[in-house]
C-alpha atoms as a PDB file:
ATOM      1  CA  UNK A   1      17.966  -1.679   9.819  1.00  0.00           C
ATOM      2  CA  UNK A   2      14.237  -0.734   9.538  1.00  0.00           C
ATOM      3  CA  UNK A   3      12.843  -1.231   6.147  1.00  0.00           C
ATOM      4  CA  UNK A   4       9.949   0.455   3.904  1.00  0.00           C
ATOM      5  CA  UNK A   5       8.589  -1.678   1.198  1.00  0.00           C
ATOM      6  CA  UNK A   6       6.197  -0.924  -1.407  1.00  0.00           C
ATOM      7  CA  UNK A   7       5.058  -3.149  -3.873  1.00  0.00           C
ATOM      8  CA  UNK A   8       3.812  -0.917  -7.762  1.00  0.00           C
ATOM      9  CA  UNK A   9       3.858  -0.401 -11.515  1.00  0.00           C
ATOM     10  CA  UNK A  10       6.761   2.316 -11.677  1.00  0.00           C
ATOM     11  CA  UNK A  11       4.103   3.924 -14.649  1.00  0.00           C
ATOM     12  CA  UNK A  12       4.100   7.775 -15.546  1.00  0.00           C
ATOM     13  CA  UNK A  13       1.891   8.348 -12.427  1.00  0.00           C
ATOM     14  CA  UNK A  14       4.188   7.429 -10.238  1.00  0.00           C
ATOM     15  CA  UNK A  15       6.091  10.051  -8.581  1.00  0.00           C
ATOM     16  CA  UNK A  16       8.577  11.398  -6.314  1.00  0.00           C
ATOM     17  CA  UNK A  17       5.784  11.778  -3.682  1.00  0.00           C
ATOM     18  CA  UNK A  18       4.803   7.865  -3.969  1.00  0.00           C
ATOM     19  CA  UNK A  19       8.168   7.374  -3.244  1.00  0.00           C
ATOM     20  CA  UNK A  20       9.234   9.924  -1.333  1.00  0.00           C
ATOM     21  CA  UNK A  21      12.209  10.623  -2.405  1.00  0.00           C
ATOM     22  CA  UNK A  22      12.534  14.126  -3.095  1.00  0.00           C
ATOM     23  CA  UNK A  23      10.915  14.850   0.262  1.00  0.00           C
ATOM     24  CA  UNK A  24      11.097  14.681   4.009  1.00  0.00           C
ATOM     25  CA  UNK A  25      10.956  10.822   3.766  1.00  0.00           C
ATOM     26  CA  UNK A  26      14.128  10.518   1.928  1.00  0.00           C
ATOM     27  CA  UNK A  27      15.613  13.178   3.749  1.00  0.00           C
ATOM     28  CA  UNK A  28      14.675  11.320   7.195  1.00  0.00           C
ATOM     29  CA  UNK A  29      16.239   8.110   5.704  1.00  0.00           C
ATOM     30  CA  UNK A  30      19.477  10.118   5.452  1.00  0.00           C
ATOM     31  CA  UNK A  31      19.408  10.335   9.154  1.00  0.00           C
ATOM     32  CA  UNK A  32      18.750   6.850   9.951  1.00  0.00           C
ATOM     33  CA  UNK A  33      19.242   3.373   9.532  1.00  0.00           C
ATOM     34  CA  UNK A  34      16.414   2.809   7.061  1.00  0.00           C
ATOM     35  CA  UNK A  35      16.247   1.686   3.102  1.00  0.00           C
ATOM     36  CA  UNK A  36      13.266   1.632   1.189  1.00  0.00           C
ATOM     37  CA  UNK A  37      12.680  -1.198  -0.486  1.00  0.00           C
ATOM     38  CA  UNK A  38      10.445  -0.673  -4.111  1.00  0.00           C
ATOM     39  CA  UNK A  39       9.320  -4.379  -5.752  1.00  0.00           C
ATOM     40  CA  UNK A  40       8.221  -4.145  -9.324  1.00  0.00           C
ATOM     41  CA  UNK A  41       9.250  -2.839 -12.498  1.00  0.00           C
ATOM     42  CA  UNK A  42       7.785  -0.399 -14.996  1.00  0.00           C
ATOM     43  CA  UNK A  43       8.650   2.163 -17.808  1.00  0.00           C
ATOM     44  CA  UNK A  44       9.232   4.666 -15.336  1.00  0.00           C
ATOM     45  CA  UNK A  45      11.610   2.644 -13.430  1.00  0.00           C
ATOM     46  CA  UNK A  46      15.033   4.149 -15.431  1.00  0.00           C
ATOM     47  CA  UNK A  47      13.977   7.757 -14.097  1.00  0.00           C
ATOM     48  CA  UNK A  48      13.131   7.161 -10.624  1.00  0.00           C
ATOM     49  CA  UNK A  49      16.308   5.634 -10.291  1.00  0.00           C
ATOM     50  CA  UNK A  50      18.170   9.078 -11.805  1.00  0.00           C
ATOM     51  CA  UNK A  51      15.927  10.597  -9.782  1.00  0.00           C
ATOM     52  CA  UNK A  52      17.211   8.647  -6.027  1.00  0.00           C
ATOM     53  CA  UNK A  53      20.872   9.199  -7.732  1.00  0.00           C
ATOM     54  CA  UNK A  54      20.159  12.782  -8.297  1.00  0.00           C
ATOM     55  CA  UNK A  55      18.935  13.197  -4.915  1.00  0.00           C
ATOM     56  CA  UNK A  56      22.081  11.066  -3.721  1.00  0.00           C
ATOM     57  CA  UNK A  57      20.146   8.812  -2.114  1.00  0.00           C
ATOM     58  CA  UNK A  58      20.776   5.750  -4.334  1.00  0.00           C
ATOM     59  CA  UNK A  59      22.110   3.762  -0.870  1.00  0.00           C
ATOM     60  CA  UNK A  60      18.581   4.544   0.722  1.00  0.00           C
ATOM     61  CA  UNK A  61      17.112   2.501  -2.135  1.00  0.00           C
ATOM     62  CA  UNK A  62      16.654  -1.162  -4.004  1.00  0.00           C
ATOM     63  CA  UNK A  63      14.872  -1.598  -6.762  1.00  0.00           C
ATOM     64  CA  UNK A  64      14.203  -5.264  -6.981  1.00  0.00           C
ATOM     65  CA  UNK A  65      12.198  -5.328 -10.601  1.00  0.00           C
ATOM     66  CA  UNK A  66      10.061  -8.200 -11.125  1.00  0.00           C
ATOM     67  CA  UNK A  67       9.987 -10.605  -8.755  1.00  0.00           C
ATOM     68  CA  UNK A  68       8.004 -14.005  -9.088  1.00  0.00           C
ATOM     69  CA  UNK A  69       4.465 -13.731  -7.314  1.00  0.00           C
ATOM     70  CA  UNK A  70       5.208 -16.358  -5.159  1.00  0.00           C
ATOM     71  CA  UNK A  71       8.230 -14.820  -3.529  1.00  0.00           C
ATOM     72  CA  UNK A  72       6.110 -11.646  -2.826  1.00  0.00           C
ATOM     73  CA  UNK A  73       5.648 -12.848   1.137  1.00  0.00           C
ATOM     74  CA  UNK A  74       9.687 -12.771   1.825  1.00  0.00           C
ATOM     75  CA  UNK A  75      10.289  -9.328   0.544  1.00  0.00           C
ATOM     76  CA  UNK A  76       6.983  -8.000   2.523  1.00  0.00           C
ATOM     77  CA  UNK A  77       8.130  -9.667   5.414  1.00  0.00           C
ATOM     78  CA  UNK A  78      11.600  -8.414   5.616  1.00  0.00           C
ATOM     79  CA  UNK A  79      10.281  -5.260   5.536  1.00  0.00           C
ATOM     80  CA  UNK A  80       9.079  -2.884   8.914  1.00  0.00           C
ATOM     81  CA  UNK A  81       6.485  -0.743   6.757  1.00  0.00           C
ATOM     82  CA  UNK A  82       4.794  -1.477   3.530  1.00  0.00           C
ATOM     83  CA  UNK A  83       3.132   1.782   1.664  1.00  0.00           C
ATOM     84  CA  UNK A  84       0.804   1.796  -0.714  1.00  0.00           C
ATOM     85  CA  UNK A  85       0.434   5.739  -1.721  1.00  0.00           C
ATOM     86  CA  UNK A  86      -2.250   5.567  -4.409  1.00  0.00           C
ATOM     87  CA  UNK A  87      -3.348   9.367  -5.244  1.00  0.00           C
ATOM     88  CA  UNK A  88      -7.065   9.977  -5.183  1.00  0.00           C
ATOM     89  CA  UNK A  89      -6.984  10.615  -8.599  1.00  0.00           C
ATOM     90  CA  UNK A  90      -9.456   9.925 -11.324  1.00  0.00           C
ATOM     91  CA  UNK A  91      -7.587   6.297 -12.046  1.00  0.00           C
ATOM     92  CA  UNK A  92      -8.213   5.468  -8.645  1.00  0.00           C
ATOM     93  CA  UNK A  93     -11.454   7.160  -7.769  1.00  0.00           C
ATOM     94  CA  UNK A  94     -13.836   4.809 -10.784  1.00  0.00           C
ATOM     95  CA  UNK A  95     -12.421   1.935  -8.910  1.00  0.00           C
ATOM     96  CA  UNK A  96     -13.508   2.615  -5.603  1.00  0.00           C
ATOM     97  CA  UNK A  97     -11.850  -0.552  -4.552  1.00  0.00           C
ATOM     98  CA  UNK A  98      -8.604  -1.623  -2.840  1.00  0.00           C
ATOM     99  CA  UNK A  99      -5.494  -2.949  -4.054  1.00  0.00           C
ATOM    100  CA  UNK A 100      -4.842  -7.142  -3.362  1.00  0.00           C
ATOM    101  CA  UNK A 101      -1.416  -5.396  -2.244  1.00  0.00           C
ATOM    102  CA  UNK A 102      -2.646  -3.678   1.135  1.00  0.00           C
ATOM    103  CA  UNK A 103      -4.093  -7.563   2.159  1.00  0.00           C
ATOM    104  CA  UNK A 104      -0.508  -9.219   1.371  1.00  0.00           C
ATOM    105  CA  UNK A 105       0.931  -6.489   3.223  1.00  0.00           C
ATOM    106  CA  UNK A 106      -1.660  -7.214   6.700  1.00  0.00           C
ATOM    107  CA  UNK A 107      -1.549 -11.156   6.163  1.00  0.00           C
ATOM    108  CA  UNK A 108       1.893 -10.522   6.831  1.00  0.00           C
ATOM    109  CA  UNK A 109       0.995  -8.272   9.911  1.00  0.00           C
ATOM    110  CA  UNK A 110       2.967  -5.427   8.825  1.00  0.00           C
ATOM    111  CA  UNK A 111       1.354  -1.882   9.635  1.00  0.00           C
ATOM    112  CA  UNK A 112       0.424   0.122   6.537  1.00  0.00           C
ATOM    113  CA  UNK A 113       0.735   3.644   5.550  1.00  0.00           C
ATOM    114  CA  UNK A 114      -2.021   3.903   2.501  1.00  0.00           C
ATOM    115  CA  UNK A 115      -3.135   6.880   0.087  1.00  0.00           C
ATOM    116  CA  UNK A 116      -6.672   8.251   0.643  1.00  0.00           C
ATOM    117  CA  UNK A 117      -8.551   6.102  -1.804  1.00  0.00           C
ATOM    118  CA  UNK A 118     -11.736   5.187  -0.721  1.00  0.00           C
ATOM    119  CA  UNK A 119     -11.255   1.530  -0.825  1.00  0.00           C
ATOM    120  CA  UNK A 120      -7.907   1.266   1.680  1.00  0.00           C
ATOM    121  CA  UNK A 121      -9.215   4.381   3.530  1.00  0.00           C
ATOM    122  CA  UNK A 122     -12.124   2.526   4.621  1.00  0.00           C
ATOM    123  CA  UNK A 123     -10.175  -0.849   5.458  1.00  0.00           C
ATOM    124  CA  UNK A 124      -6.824   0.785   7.448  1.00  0.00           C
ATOM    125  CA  UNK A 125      -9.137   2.907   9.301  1.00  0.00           C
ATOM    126  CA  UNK A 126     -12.137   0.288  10.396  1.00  0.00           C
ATOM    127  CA  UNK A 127      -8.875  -2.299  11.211  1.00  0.00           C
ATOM    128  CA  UNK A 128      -6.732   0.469  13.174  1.00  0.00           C
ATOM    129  CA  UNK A 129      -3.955  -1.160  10.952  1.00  0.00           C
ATOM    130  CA  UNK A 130      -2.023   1.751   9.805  1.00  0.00           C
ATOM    131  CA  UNK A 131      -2.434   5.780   8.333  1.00  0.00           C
ATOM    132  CA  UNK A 132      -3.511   7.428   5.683  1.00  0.00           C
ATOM    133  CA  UNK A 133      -2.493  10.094   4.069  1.00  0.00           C
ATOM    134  CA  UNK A 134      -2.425  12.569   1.038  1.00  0.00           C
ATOM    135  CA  UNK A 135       0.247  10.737  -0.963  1.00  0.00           C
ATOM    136  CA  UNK A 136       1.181  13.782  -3.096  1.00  0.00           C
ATOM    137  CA  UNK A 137       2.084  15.238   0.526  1.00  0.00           C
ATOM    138  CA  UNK A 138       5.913  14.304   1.364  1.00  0.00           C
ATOM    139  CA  UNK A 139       5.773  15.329   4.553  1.00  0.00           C
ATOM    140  CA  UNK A 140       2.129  13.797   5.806  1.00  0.00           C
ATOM    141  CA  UNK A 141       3.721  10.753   4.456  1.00  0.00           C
ATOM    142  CA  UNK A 142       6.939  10.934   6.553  1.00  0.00           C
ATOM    143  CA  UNK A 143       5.278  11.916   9.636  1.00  0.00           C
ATOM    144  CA  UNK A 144       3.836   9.001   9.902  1.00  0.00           C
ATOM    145  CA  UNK A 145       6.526   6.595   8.331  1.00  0.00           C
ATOM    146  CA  UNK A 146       8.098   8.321  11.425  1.00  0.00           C
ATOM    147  CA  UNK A 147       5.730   7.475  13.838  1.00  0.00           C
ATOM    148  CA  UNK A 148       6.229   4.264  13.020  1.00  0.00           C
ATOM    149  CA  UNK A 149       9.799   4.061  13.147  1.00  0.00           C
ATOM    150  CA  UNK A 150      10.057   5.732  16.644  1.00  0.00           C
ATOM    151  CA  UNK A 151       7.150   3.225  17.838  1.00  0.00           C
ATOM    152  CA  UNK A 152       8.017  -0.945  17.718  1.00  0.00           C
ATOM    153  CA  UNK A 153       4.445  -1.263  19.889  1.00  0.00           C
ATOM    154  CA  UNK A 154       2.764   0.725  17.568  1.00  0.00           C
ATOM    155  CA  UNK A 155       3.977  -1.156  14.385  1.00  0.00           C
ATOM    156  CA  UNK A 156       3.310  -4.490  16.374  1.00  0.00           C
ATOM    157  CA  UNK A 157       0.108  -3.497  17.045  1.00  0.00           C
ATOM    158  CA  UNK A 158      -0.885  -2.839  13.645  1.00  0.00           C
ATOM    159  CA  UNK A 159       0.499  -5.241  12.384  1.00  0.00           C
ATOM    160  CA  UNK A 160      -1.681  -7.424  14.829  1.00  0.00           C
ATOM    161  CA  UNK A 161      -4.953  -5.539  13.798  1.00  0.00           C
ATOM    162  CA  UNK A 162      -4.300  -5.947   9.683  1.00  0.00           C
ATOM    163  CA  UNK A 163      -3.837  -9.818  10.394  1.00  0.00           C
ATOM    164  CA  UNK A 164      -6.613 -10.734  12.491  1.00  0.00           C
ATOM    165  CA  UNK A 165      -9.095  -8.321   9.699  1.00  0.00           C
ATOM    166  CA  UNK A 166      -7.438 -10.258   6.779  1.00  0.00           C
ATOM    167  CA  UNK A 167      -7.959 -13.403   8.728  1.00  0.00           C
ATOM    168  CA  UNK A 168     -11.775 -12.423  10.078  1.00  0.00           C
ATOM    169  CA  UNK A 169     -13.269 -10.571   7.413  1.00  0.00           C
ATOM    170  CA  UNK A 170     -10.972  -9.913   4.476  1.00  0.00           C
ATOM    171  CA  UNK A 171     -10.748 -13.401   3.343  1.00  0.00           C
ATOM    172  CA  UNK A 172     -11.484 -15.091   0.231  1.00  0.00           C
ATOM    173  CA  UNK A 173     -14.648 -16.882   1.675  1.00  0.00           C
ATOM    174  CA  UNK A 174     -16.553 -13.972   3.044  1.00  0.00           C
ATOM    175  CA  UNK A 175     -15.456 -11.693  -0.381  1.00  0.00           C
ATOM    176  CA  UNK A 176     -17.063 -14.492  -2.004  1.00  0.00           C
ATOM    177  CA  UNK A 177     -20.230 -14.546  -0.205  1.00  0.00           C
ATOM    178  CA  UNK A 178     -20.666 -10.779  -0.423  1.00  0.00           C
ATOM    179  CA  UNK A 179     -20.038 -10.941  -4.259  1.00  0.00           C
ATOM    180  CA  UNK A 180     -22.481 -14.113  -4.398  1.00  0.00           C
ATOM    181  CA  UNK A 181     -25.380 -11.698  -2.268  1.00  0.00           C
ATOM    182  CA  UNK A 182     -24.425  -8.817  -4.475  1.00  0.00           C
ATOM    183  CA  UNK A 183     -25.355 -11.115  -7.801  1.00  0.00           C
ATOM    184  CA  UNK A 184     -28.389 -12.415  -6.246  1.00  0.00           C
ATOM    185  CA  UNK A 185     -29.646  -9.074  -5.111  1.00  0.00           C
ATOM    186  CA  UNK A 186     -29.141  -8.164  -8.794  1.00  0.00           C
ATOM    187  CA  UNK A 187     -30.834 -11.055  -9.936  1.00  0.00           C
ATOM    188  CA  UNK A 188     -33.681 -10.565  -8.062  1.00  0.00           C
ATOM    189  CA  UNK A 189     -33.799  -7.303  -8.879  1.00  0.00           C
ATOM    190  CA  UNK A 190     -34.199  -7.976 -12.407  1.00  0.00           C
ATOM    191  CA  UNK A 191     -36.656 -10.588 -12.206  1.00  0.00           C
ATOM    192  CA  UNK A 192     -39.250  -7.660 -10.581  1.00  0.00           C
ATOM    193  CA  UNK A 193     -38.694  -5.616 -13.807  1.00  0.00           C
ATOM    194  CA  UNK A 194     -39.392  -8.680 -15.852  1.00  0.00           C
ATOM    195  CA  UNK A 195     -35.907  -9.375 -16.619  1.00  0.00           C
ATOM    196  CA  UNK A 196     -34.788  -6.065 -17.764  1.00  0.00           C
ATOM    197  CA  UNK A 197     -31.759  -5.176 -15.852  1.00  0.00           C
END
């Protein structure tokens, strides 16, 4: 069985084209041998669910609810595919940054299919780890959940890439030395205005 996870905050801006199942994602699930696999809990939780039983596709998902943090790795890992379909919205956009998900999801060399946020654009892309796509587009998003499916090197492969960037350049020591330059540049900075910052 191949297996899609993603890891969120079921909030109000979550939808049915995060999750895909009101569109050609779902509807390719039918088809196959594949369940999606949603970890985390949220006050939007109860409706998605009607929704996936609307849709009759409650056996195509599990919603797990909380889980401890420290058993995050074993539900990433039984999993093919993790997502992470952040909008580029106006929550998103004044963070600029990416989500501590997408480098749990490559440390455990799994390919990733990401939203077009500027902060997991910029990583998935440099790393060759996975796509990106317009999450509020069903069928971007199932093209390339597709891709993936119909592709084990592919997968592997990116899988591969997302590990050795997490393990290279997207680990705790070099964030820290970029934030510590960052601060000092700041600092410096200040101290040629005399101390106005």
């Amino acid at each position: 069985m191949f297996s899609i996870n993603t890891i969120m905050v079921l909030s109000p801006h979550t939808d049915d084209g995060e999750l895909g199942c009101g569109g050609s994602v779902a509807r390719f699930a039918e088809e196959k041998e594949i369940k999606f696999l949603i970890v985390g809990d949220g006050i939007m939780r109860s409706d998605l669910e009607k929704m996936v039983d609307k849709a009759g596709l409650s056996n195509k998902f599990i919603f797990t609810g909380v889980i401890p943090y420290e058993e995050v790795p074993k539900y990433i890992n039984i999993s093919d595919v993790c997502i992470s379909p952040e909008p580029r919205d106006a929550r998103n956009e004044n963070t600029g940054g990416s989500s501590l998900k997408l480098f749990e999801y490559m440390a455990c060399e799994k390919p990733v299919v990401v939203g077009n946020i500027d902060g997991n654009k910029d990583i998935v892309i440099g790393l060759n780890a996975g796509f990106v796509v317009d999450p509020r587009n069903s069928k971007e998003l199932a093209t390339y959940i597709v891709k993936l499916f119909n592709d084990k090197n592919l997968r592997e492969q990116m899988g591969k890439n997302g590990l050795k960037g997490v393990i290279e350049e997207y680990n705790w020591e070099n964030i820290t030395k970029r934030v510590a330059e960052v601060c000092e540049k700041e600092i410096r900075k200040g101290r040629k205005n005399n101390g106005f910052y």
